[in-house]
Protein backbone atom coordinates (compact mmCIF):
# COMPACT_ATOMS: atom_id res chain seq x y z
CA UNK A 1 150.91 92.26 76.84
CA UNK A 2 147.86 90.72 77.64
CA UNK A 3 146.76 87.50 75.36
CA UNK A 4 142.92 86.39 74.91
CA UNK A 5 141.19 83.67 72.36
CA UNK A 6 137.69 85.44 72.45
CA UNK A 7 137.68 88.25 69.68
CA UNK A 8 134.07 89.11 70.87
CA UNK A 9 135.59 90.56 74.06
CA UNK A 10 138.13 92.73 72.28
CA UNK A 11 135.27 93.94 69.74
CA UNK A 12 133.38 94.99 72.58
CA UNK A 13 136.23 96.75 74.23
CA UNK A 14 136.42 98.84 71.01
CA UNK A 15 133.25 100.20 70.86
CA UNK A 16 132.14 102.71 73.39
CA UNK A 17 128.60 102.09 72.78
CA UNK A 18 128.77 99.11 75.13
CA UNK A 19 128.67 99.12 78.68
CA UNK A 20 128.93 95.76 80.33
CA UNK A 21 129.79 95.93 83.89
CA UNK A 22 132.79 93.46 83.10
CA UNK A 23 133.77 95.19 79.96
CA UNK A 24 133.51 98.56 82.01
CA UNK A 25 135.78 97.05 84.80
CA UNK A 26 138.70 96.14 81.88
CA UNK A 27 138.50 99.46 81.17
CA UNK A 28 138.84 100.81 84.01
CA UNK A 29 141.47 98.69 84.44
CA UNK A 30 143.57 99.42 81.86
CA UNK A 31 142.93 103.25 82.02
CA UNK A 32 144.87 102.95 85.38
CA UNK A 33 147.79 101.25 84.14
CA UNK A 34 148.19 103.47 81.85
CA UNK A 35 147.93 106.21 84.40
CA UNK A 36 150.70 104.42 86.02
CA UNK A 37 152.93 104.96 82.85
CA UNK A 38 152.09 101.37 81.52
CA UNK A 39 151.70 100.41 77.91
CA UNK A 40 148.92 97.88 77.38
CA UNK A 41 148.44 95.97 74.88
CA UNK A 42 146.15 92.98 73.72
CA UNK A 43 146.62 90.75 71.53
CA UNK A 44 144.26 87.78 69.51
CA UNK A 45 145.38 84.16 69.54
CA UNK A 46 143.39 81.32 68.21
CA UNK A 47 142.21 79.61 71.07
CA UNK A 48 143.50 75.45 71.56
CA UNK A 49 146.39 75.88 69.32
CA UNK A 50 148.73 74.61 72.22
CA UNK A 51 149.83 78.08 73.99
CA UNK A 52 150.46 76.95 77.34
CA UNK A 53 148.82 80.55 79.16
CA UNK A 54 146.23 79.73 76.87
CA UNK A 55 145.99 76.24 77.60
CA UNK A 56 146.17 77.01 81.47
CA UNK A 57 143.10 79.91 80.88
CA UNK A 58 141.14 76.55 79.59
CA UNK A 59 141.96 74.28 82.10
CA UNK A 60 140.66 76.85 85.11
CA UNK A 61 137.76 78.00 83.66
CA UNK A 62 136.53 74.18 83.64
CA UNK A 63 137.45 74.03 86.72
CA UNK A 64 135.41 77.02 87.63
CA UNK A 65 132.58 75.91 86.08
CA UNK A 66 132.73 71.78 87.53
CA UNK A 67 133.24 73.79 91.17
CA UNK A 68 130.30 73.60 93.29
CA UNK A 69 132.48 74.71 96.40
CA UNK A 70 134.30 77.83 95.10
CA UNK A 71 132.85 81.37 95.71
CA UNK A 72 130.91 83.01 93.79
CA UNK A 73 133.28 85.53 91.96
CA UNK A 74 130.27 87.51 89.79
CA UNK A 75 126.95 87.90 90.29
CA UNK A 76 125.87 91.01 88.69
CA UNK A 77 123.18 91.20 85.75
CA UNK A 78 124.08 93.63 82.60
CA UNK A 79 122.33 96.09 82.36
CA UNK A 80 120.69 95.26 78.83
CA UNK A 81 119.66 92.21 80.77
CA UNK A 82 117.89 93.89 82.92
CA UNK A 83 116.34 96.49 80.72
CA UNK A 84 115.28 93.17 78.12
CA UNK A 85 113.51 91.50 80.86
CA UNK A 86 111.96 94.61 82.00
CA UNK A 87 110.53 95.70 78.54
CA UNK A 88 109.30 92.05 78.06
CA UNK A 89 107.30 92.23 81.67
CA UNK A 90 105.65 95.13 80.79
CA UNK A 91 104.59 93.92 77.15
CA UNK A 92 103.20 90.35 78.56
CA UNK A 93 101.31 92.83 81.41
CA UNK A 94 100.10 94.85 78.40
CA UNK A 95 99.49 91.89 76.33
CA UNK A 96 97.49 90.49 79.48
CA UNK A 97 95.26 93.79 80.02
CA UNK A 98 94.73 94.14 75.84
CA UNK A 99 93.69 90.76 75.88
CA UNK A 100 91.08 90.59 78.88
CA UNK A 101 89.82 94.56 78.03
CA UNK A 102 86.26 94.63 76.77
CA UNK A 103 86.89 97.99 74.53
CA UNK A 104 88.38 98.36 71.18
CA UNK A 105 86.84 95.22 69.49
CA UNK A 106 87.77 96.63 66.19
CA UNK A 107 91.07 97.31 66.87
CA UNK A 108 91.98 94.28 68.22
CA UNK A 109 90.80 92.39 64.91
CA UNK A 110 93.68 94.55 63.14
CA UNK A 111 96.16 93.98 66.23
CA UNK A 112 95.66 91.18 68.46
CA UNK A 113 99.14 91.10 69.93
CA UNK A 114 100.93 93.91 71.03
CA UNK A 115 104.46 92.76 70.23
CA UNK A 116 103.43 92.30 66.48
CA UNK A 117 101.69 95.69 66.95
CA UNK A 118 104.93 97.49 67.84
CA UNK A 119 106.64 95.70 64.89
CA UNK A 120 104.64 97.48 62.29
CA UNK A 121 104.68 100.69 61.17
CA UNK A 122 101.27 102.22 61.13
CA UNK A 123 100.26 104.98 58.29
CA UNK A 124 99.13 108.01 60.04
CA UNK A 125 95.57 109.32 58.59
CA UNK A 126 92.46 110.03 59.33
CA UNK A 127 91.05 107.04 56.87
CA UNK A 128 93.53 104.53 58.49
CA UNK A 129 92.00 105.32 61.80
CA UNK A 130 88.74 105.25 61.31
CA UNK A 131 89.07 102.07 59.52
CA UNK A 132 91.14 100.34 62.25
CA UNK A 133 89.21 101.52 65.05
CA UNK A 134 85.74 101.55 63.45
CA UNK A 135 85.03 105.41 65.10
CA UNK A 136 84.03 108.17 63.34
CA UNK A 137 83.04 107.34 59.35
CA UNK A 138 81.17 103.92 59.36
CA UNK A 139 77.27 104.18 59.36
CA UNK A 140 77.03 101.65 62.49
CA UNK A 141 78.92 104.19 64.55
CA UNK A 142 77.20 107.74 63.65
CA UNK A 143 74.01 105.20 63.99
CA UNK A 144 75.25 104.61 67.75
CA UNK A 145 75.08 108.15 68.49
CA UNK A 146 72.25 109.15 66.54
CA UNK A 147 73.66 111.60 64.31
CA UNK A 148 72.09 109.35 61.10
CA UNK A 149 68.53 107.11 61.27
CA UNK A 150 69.87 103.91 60.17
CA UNK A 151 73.10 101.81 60.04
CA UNK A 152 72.97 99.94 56.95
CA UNK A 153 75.10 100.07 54.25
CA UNK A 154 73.47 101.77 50.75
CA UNK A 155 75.23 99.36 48.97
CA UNK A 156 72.40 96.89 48.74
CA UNK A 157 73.46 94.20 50.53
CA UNK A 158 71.44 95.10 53.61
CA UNK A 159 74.11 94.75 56.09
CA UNK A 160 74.91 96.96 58.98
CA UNK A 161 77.86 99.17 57.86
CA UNK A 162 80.84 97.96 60.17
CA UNK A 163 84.07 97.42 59.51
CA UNK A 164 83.56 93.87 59.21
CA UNK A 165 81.01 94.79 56.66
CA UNK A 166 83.24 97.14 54.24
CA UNK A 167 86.34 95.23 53.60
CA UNK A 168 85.34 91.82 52.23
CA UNK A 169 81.67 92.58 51.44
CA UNK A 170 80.80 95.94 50.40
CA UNK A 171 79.96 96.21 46.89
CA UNK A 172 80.40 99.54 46.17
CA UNK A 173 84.06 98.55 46.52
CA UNK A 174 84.67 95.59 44.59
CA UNK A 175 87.03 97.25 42.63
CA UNK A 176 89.06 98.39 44.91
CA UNK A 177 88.99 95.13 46.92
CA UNK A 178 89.89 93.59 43.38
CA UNK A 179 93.31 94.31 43.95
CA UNK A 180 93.30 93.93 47.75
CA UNK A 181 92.48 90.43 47.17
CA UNK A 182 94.99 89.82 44.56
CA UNK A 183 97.78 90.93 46.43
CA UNK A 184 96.86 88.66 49.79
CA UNK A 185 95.75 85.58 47.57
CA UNK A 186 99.49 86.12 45.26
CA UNK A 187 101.88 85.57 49.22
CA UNK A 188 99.90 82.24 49.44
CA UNK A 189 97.32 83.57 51.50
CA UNK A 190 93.38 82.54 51.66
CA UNK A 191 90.80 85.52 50.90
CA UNK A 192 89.29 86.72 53.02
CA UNK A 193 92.33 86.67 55.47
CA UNK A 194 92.48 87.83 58.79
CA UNK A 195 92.11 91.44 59.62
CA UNK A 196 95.63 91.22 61.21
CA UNK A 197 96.99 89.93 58.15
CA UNK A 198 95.88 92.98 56.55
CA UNK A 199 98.06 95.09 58.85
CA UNK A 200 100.88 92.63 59.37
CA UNK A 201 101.49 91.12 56.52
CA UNK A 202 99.96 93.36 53.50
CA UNK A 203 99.79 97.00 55.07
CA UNK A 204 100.81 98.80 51.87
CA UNK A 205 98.27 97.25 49.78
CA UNK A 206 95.87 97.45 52.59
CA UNK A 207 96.46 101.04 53.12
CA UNK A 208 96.04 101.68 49.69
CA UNK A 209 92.94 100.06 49.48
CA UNK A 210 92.15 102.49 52.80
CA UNK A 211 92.64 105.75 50.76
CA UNK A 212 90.81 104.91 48.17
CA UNK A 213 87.43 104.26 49.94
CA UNK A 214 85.28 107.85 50.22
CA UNK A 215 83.72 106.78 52.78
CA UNK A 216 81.02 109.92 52.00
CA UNK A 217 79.39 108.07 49.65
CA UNK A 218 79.11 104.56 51.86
């Protein structure tokens, strides 16, 4: 019978979805004792309750740790270490090449960083798109490759039609924006917020306020 104080060890021992190296090597371990005919068993004790094996277990692992002459007995990373810092690398090197790229302007009013990014879920649509982006619908952009005269918005205000343009100012959308604004100003928020707020923080009222903009008629 083998006695241990840490419960988090024997949890992990019980589920197969884990697969730290040590936990793999108890295993192991026990798989060949039982090979061998042996009956293994563990058992939970409260740890510093005065059993002496228990007590002794204590005693050496200080002295393990206060030892700065003893060999090193482990020294390989877990693997979910390793994949952790590896997926964090790659996001600061994203974050890093997001940051210092001099395309997708728009976008990067909606999504600044690309952890948050990756936290939200984005509604797929052609509306959503084009509004988050700025391609394809607004007047500035057809303007920029001459498939319309002029980029200005027919809503009177005489502003250029961007994206910065429709969501707090249009007026041909005050309605919608109405509610938009209620729902950001109701969490404690200022109008107008920031354009990642819109995504992060109020995406369903955001995207409804995306579907209900024709933007045929802007």
């Amino acid at each position: 019978m083998v006695n241990t104080d840490s419960k988090v060890t024997l949890d992990t021992l019980q589920n197969r979805n884990k697969h730290y190296i040590l936990i793999a090597n108890i295993r192991k371990g026990i798989k060949r004792l039982e090979d061998q005919q042996w009956t293994v068993l563990i058992n939970w004790v409260k740890a510093h309750v005065g059993i002496q094996g228990n007590e002794m277990a204590d005693r050496l692992a200080k002295m393990a740790a206060t030892d700065d002459i003893g060999k090193l007995v482990y020294d390989k990373i877990p693997r979910e270490t390793i994949i952790t810092e590896g997926k964090e690398k790659e996001i600061t090197k994203w974050q890093e090449q997001w940051t210092s790229s001099t395309k997708g302007a728009e976008s990067k009013l909606f999504f600044p960083y690309i952890k948050e990014r990756m936290k939200t879920m984005i509604p797929i649509s052609t509306e959503f798109t084009a509004m988050e982006t700025g391609h394809g619908v607004t007047r500035s952009y057809r303007h920029r490759f001459k498939i319309i005269p002029n980029s200005k918005c027919p809503c009177g205000l005489k502003e250029e039609q961007t994206i910065n343009h429709i969501i707090p100012n249009c007026t041909q959308l005050e309605n919608d924006r109405r509610i938009l604004r209620n729902a950001t100003v109701r969490t404690g928020d200022t109008w107008r917020p920031l354009f990642e707020q819109l995504t992060r923080k109020h995406i369903k009222t955001f995207k409804k306020f995306v579907r209900s903009t024709d933007f045929s008629v802007l």
